[in-house]
N, C-alpha and C. Protein backbone atom coordinates (compact mmCIF):
# COMPACT_ATOMS: atom_id res chain seq x y z
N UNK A 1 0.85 -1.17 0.00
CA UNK A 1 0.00 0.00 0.00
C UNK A 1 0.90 1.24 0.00
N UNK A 2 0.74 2.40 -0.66
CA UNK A 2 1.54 3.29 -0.73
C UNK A 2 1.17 4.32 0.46
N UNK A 3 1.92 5.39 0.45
CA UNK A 3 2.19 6.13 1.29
C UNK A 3 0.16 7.70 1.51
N UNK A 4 -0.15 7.40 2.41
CA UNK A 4 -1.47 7.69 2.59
C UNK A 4 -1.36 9.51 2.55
N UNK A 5 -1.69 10.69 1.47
CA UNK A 5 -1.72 11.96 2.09
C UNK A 5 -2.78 12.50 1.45
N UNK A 6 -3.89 11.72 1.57
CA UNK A 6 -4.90 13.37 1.98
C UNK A 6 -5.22 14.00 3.14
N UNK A 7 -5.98 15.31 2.34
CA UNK A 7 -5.76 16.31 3.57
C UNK A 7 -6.92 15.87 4.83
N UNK A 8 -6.82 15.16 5.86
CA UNK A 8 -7.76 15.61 6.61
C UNK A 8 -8.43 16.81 6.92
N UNK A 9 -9.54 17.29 7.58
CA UNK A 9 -10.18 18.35 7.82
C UNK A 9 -9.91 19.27 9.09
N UNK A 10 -8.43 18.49 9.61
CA UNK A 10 -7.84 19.27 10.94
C UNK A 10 -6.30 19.87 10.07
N UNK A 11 -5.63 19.31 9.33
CA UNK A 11 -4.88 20.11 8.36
C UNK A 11 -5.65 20.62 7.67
N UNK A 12 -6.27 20.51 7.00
CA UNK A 12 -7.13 21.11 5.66
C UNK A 12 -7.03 23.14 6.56
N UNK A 13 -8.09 23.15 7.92
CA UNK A 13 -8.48 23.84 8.67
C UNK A 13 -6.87 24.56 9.10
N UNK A 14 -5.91 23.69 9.44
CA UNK A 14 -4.47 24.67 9.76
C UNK A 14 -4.02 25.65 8.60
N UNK A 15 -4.09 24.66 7.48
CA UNK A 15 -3.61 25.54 6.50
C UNK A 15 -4.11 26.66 6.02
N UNK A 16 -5.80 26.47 5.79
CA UNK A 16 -6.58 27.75 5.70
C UNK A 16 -6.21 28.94 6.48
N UNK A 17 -6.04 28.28 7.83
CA UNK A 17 -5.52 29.68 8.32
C UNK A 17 -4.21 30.07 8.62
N UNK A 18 -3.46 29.40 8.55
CA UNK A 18 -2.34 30.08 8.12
C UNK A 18 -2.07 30.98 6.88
N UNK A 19 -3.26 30.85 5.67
CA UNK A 19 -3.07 30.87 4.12
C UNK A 19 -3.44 32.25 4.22
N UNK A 20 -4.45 32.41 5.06
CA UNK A 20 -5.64 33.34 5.40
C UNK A 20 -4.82 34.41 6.04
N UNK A 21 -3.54 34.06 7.27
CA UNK A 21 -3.22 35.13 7.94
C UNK A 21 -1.76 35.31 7.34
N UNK A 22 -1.63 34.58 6.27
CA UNK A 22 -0.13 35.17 5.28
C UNK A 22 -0.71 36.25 4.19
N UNK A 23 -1.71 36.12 3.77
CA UNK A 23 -2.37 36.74 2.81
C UNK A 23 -2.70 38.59 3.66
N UNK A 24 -3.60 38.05 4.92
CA UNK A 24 -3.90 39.23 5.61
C UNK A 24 -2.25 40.12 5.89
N UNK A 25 -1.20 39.64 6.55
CA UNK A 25 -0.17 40.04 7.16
C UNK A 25 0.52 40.71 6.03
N UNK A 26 0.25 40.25 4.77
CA UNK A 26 1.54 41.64 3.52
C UNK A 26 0.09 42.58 2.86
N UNK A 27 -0.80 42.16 3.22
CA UNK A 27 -1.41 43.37 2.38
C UNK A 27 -0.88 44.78 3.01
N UNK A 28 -0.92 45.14 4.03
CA UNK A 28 -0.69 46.33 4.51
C UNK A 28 1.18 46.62 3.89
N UNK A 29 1.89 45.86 3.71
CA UNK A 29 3.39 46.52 3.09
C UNK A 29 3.00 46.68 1.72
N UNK A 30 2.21 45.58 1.39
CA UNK A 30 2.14 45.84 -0.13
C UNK A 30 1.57 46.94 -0.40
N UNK A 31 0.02 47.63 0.33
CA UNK A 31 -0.09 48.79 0.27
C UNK A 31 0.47 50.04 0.14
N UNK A 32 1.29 49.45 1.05
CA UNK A 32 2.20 51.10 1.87
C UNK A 32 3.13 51.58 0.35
N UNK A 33 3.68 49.99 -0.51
CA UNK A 33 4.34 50.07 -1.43
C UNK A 33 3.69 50.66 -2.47
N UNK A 34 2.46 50.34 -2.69
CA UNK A 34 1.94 51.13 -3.84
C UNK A 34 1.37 52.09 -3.19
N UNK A 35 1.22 52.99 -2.33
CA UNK A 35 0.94 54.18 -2.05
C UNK A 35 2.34 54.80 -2.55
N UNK A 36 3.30 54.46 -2.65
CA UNK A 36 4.47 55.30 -2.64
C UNK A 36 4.46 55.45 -4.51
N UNK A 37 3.82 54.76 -5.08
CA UNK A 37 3.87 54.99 -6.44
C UNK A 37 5.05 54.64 -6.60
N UNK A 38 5.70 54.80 -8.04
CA UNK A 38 6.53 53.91 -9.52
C UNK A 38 7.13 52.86 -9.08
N UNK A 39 5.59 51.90 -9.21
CA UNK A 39 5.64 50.31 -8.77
C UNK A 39 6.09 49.70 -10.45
N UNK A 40 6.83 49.03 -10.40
CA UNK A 40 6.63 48.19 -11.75
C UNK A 40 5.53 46.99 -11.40
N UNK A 41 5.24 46.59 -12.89
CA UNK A 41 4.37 45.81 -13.33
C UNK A 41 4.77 44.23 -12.71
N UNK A 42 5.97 44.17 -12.54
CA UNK A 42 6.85 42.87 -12.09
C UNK A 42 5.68 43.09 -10.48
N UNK A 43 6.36 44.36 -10.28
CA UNK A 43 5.70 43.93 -8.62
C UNK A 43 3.99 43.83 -8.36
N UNK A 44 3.44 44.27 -9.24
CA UNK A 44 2.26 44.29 -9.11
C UNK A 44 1.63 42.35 -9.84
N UNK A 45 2.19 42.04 -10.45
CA UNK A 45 2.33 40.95 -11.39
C UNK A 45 2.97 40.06 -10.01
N UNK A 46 3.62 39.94 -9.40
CA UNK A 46 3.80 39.47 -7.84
C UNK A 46 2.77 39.39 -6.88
N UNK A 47 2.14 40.51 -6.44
CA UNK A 47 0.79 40.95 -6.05
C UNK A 47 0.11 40.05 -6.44
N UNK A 48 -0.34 39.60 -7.74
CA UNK A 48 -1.15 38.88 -8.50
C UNK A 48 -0.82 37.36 -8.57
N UNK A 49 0.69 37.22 -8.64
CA UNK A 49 0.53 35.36 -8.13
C UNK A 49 0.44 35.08 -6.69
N UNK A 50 0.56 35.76 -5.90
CA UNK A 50 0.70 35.57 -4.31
C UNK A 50 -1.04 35.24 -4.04
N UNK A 51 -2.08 36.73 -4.56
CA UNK A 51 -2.62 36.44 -4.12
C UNK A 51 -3.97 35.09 -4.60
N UNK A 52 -3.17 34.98 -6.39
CA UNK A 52 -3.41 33.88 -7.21
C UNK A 52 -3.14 32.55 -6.62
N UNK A 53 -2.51 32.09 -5.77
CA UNK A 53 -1.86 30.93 -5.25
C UNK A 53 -2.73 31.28 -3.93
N UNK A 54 -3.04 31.98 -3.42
CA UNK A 54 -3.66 32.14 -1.65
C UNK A 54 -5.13 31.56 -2.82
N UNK A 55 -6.29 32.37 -3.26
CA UNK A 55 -7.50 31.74 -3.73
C UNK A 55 -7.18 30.60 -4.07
N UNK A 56 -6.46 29.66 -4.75
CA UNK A 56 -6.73 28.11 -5.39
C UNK A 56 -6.29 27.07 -4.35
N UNK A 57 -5.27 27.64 -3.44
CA UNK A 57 -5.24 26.86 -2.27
C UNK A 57 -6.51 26.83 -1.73
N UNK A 58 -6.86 27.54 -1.20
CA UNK A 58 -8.58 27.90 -0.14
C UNK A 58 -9.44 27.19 -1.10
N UNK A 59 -9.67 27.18 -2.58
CA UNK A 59 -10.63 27.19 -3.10
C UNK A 59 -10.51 25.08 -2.90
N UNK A 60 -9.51 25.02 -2.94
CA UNK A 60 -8.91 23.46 -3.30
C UNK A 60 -9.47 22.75 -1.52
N UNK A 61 -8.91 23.81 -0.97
CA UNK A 61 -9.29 23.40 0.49
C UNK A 61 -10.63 23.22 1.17
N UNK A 62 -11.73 23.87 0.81
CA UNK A 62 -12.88 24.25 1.30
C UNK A 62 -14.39 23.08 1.01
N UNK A 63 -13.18 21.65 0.28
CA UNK A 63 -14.16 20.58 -0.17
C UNK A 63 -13.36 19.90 0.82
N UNK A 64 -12.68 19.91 1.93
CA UNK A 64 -12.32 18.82 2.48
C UNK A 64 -13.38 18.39 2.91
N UNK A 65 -13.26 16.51 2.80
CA UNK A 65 -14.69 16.57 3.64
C UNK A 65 -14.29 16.14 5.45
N UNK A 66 -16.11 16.61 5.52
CA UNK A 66 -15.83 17.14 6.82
C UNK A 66 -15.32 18.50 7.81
N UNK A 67 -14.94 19.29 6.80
CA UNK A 67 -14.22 20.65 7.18
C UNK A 67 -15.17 21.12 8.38
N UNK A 68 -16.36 21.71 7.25
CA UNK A 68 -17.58 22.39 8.17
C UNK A 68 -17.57 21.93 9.53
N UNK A 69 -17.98 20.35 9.53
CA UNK A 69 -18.00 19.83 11.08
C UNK A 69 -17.01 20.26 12.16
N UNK A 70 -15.50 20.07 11.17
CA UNK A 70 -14.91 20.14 12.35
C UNK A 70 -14.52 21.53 13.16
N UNK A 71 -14.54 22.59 11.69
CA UNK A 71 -14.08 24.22 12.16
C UNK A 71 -15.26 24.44 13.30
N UNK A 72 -16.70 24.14 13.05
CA UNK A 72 -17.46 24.10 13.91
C UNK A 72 -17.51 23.76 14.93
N UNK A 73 -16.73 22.60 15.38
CA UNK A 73 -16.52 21.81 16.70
C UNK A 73 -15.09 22.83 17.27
N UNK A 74 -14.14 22.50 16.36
CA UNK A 74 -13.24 23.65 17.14
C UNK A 74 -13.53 24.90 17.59
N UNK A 75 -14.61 25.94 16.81
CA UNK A 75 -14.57 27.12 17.20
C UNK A 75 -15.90 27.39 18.27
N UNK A 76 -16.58 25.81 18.49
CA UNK A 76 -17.56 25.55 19.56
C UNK A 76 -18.82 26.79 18.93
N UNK A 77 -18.97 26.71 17.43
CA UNK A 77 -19.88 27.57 16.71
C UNK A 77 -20.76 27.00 16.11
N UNK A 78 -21.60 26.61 16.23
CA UNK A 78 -22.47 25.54 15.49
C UNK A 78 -23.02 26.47 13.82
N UNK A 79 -22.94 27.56 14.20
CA UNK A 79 -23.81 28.63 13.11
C UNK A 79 -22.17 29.02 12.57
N UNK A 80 -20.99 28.69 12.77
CA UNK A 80 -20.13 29.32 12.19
C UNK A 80 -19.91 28.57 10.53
N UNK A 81 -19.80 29.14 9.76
CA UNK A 81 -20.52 28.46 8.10
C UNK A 81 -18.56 28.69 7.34
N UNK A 82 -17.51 27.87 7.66
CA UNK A 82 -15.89 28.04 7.00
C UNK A 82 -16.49 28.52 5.54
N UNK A 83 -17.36 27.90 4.77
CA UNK A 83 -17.13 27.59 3.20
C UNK A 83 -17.64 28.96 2.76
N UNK A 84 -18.58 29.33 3.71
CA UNK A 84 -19.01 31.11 3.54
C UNK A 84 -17.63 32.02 3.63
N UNK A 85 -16.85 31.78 4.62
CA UNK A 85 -15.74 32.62 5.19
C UNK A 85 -14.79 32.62 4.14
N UNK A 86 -14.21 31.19 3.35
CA UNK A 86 -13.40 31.31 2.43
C UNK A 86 -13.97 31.63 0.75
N UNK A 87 -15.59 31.42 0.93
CA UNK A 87 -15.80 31.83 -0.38
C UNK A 87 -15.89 33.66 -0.47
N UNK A 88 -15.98 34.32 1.42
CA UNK A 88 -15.81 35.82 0.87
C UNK A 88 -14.66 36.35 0.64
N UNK A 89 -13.38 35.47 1.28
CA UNK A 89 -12.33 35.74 0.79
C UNK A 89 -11.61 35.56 -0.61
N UNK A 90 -11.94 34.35 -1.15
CA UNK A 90 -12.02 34.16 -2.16
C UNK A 90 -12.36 35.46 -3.51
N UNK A 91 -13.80 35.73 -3.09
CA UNK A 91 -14.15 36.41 -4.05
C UNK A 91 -13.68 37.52 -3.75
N UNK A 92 -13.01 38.21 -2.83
CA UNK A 92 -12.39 39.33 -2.48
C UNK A 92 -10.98 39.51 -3.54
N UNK A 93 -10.28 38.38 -3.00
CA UNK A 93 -9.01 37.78 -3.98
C UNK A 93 -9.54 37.66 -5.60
N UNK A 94 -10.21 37.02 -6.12
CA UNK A 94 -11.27 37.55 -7.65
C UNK A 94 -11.00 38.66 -8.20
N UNK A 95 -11.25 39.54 -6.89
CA UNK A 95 -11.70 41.01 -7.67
C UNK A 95 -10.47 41.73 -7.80
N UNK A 96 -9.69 41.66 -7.24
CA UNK A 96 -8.03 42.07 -7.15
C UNK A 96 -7.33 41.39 -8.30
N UNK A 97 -7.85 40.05 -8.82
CA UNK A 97 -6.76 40.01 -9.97
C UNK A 97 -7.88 40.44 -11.07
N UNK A 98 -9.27 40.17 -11.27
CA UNK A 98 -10.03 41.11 -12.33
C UNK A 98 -9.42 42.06 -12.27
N UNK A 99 -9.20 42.86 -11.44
CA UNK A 99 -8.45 44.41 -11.78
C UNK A 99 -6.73 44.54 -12.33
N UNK A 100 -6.49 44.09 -11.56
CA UNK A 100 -4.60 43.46 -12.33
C UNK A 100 -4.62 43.12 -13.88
N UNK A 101 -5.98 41.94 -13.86
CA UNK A 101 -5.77 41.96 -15.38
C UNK A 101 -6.18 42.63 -16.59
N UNK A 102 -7.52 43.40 -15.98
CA UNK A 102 -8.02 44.66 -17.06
C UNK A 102 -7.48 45.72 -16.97
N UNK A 103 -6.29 46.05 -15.70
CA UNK A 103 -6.05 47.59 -16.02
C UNK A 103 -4.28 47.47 -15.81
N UNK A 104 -3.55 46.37 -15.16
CA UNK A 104 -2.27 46.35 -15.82
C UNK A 104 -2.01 45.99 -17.17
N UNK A 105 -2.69 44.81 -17.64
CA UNK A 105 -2.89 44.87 -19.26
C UNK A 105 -2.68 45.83 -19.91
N UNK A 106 -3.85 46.98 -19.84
CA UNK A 106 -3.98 48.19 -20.65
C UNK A 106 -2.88 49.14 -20.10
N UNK A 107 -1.75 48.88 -19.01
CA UNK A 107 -1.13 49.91 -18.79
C UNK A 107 0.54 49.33 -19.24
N UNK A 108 0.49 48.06 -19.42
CA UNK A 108 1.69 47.43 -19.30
C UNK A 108 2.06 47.75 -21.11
N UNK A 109 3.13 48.17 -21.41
CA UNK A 109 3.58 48.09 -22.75
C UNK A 109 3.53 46.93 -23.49
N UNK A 110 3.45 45.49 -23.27
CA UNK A 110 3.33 44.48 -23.80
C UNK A 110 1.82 44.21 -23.85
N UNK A 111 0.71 44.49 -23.36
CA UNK A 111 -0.42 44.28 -23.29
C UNK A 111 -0.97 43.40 -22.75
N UNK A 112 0.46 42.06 -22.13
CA UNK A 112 -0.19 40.88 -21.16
C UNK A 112 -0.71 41.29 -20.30
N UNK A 113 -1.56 40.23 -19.88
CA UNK A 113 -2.72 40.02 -19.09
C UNK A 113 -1.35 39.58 -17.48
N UNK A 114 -1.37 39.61 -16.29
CA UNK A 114 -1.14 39.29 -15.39
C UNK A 114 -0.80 37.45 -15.36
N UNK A 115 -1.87 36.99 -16.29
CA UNK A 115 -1.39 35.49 -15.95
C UNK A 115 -0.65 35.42 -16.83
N UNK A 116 -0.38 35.83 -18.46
CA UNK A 116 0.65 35.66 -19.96
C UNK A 116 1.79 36.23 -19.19
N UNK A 117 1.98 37.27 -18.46
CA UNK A 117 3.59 37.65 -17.91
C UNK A 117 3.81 36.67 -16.50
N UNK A 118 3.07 35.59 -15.72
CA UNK A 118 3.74 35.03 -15.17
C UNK A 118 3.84 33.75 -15.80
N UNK A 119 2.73 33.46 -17.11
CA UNK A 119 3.39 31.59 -17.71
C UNK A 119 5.04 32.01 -19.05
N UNK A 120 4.63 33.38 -19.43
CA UNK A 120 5.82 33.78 -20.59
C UNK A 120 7.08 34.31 -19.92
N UNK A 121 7.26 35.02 -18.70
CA UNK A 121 7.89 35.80 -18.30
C UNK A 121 8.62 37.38 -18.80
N UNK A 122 7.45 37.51 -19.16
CA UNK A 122 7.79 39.08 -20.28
C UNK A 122 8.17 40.36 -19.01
N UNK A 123 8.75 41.15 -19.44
CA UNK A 123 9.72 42.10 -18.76
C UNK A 123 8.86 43.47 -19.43
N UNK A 124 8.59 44.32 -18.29
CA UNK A 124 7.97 45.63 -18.74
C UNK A 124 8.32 46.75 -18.05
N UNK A 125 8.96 48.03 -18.56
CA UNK A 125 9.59 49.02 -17.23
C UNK A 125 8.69 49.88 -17.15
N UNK A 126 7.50 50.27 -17.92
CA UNK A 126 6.80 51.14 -16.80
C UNK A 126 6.39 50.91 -15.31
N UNK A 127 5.85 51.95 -15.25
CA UNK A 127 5.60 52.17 -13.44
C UNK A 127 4.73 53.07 -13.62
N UNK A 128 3.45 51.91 -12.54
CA UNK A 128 2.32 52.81 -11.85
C UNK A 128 2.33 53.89 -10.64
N UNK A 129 1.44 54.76 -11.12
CA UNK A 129 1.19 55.83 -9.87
C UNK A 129 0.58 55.29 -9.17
N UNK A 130 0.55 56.03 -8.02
CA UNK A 130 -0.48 56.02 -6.54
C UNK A 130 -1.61 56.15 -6.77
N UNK A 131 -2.06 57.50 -7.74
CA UNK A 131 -3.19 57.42 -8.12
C UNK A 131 -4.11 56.01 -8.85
N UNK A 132 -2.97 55.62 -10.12
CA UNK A 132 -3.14 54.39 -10.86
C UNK A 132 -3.42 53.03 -10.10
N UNK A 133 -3.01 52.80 -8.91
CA UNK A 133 -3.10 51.65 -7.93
C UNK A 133 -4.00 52.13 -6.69
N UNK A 134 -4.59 53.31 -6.52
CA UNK A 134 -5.65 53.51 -5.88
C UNK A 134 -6.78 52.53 -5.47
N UNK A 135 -7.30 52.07 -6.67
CA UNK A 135 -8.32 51.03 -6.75
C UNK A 135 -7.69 49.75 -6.34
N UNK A 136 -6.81 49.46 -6.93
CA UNK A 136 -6.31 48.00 -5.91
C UNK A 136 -6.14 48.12 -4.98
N UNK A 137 -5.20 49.17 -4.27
CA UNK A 137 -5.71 49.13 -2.75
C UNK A 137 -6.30 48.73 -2.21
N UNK A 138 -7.89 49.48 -2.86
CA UNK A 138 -9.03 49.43 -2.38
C UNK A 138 -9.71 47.72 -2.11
N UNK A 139 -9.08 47.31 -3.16
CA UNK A 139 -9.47 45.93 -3.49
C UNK A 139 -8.35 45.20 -2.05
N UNK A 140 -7.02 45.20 -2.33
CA UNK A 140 -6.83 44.47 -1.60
C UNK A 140 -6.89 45.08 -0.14
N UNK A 141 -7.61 45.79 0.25
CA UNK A 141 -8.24 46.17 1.71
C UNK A 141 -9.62 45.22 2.13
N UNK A 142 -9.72 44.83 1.15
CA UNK A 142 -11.63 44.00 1.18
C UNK A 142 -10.98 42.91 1.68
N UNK A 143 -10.04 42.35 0.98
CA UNK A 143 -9.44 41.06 1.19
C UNK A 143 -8.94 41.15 2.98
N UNK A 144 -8.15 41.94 3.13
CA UNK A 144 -7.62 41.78 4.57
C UNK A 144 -8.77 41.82 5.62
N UNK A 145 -10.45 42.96 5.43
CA UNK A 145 -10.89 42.67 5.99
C UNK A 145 -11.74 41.65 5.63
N UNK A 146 -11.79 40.28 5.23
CA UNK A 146 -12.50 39.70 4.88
C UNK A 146 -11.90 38.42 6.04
N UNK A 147 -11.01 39.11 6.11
CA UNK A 147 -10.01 37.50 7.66
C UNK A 147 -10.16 38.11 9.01
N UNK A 148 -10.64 37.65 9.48
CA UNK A 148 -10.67 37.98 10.65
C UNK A 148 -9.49 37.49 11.83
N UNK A 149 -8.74 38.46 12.66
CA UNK A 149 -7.71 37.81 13.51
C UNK A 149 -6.02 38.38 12.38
């Protein structure tokens, strides 16, 4: 018999939140960074696999079975609903790369999309303003408050 690793629903539950409070813990530098304006596209395109890899983990995670039961038993919440919690984070994370990819696209000199410059590795030297990354901010502020802790 080979070597046994699926995720139970007590890892499944560690990792979420660890995933959850790595994701919460750089939004605020990453902010601070694009408040300061002439971000390149590299870093914002970073922004975008970090928080690309945080949604497909969660999203991958949130069918463990059994999860519900057990976050419930741990957090002694019977009404506490995980698959709600990671699907608002989730869709928080959504809306942050929808925006990466409709408006670094149109700003990036090559015209890739956020996912074509991380499978091609294309190189671009403009740099966004503060103003220009305003709205992501905004976006990735939804996300941080969307974790609680």
């Amino acid at each position: 018999m080979a070597l046994v690793t699926n995720t139970d629903a007590a890892e499944a539950w560690r990792i979420i939140k660890v995933n959850a409070k790595n994701i919460k813990n750089n939004i605020p530098q990453i902010n601070s960074n694009l408040s300061a304006g002439g971000i390149t596209l590299e870093y914002v395109i970073d922004i975008y696999r970090a928080v690309r890899d945080s949604m497909t983990q969660l999203t991958s995670l949130k069918t463990t079975t059994n999860l519900t039961a057990y976050v419930s038993d741990v957090l002694n919440d019977q009404t506490y609903d995980v698959v709600a919690q990671i699907d608002a984070v989730t869709n928080a994370e959504q809306n942050v790369l929808n925006w990466i990819d409709t408006n670094a696209g149109g700003l990036s000199l090559s015209g890739d999309t956020a996912e074509n410059a991380i499978a091609n590795g294309s190189v671009v030297t403009n740099r966004f303003s503060a103003a220009q990354t305003a709205p992501l901010r905004d976006l990735l502020t939804s996300v941080y408050d969307a974790v609680q802790g």
